[in-house]
Protein backbone atom coordinates (compact mmCIF):
# COMPACT_ATOMS: atom_id res chain seq x y z
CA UNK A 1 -103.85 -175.32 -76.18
CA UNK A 2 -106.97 -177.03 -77.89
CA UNK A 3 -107.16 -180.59 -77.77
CA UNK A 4 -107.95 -180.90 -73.78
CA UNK A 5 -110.38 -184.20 -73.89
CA UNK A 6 -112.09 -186.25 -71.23
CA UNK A 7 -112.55 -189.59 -70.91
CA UNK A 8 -114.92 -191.42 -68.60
CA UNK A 9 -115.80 -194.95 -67.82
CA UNK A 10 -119.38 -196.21 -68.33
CA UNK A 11 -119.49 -197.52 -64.76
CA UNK A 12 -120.35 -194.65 -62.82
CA UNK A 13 -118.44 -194.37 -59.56
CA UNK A 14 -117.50 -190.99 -57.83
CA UNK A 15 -113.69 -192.66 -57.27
CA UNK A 16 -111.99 -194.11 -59.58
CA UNK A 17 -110.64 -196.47 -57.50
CA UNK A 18 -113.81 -197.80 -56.78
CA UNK A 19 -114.31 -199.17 -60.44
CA UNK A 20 -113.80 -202.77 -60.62
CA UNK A 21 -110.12 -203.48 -61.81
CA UNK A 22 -111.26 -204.79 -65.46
CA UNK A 23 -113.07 -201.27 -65.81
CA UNK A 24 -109.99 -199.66 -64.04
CA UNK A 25 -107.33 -201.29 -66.57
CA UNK A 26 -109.79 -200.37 -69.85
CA UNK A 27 -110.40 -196.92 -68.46
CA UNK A 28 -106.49 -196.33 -68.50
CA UNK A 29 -105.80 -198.10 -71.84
CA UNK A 30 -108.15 -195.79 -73.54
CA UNK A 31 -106.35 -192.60 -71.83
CA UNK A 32 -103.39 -193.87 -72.93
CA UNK A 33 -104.66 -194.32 -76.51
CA UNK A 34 -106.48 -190.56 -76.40
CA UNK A 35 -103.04 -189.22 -74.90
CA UNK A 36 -101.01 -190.95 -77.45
CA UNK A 37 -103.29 -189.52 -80.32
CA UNK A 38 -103.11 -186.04 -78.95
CA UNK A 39 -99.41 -186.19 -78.55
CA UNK A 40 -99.64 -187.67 -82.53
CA UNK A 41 -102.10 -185.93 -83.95
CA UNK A 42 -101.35 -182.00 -82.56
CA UNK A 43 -97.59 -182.05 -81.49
CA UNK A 44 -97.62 -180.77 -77.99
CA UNK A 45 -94.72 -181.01 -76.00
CA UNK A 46 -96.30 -182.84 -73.34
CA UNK A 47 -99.51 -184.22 -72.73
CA UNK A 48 -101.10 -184.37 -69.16
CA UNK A 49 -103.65 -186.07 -67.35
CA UNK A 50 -106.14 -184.94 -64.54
CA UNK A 51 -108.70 -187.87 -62.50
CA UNK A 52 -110.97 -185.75 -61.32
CA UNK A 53 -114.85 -186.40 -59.99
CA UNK A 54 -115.05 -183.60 -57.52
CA UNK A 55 -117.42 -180.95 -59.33
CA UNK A 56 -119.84 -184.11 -61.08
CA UNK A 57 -119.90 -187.64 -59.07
CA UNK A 58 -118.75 -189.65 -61.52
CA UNK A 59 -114.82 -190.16 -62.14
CA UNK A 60 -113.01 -189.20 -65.63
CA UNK A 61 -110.15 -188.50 -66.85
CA UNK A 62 -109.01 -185.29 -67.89
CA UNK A 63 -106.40 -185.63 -71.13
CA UNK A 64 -104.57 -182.58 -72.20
CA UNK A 65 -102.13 -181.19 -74.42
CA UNK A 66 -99.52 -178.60 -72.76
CA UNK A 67 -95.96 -177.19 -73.51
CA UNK A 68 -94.73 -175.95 -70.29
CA UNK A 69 -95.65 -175.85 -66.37
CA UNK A 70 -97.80 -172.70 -66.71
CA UNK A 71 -100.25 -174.87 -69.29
CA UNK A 72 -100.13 -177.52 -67.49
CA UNK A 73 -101.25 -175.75 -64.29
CA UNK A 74 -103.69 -173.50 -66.28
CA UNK A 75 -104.98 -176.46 -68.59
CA UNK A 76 -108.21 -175.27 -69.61
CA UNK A 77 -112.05 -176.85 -70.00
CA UNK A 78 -112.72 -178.66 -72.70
CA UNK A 79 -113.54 -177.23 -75.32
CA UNK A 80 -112.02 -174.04 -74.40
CA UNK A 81 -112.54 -171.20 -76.83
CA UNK A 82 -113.10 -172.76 -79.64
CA UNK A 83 -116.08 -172.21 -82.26
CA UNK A 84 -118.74 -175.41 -82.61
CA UNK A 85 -117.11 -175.83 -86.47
CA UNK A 86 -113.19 -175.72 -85.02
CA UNK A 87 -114.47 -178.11 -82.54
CA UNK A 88 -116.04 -180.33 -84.97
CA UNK A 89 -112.34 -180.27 -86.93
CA UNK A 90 -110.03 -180.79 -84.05
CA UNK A 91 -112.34 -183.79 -83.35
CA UNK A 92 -112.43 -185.23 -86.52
CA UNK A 93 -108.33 -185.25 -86.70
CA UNK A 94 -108.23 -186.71 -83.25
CA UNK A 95 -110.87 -189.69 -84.01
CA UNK A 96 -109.23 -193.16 -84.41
């Protein structure tokens, strides 16, 4: 399901848990705002969350949209399959 977004603080730390607890708290107020928009903006079901910072050193936040366990456990890159002009749309309708 398109919409699958990342978000990632400007302090870069391989852990989140390492980011000092003002950058913590502002890092998780803007998932929640991304995750609330998603859920607003494209209808899913569900939306999920990933912290990842395994495969670049720098923690983020994976934000997606899913409907059921299978896309939640097969949530895919962002950006997915989509052409650079649908991208370009589903970004536009998700900006704040």
């Amino acid at each position: 399901m398109p919409g699958h977004t990342l978000v990632v603080p400007k302090h870069q730390v391989e852990f989140v848990w390492d980011l000092p607890e003002d950058e913590y708290q502002a890092l998780m107020s803007a998932v929640k705002k991304v995750a609330r928009r998603i859920k607003e903006v494209l209808s899913p079901k569900y939306v999920g969350m990933e912290v990842e910072g395994m495969a670049v050193p720098h923690a983020h936040v994976h934000v997606f949209p899913f409907n059921n366990a299978e896309e939640f456990e097969k949530h895919p890159v962002a950006g997915g399959h989509l052409s650079e002009s649908q991208l370009a749309e589903l970004g536009h309708k998700l900006a704040f």
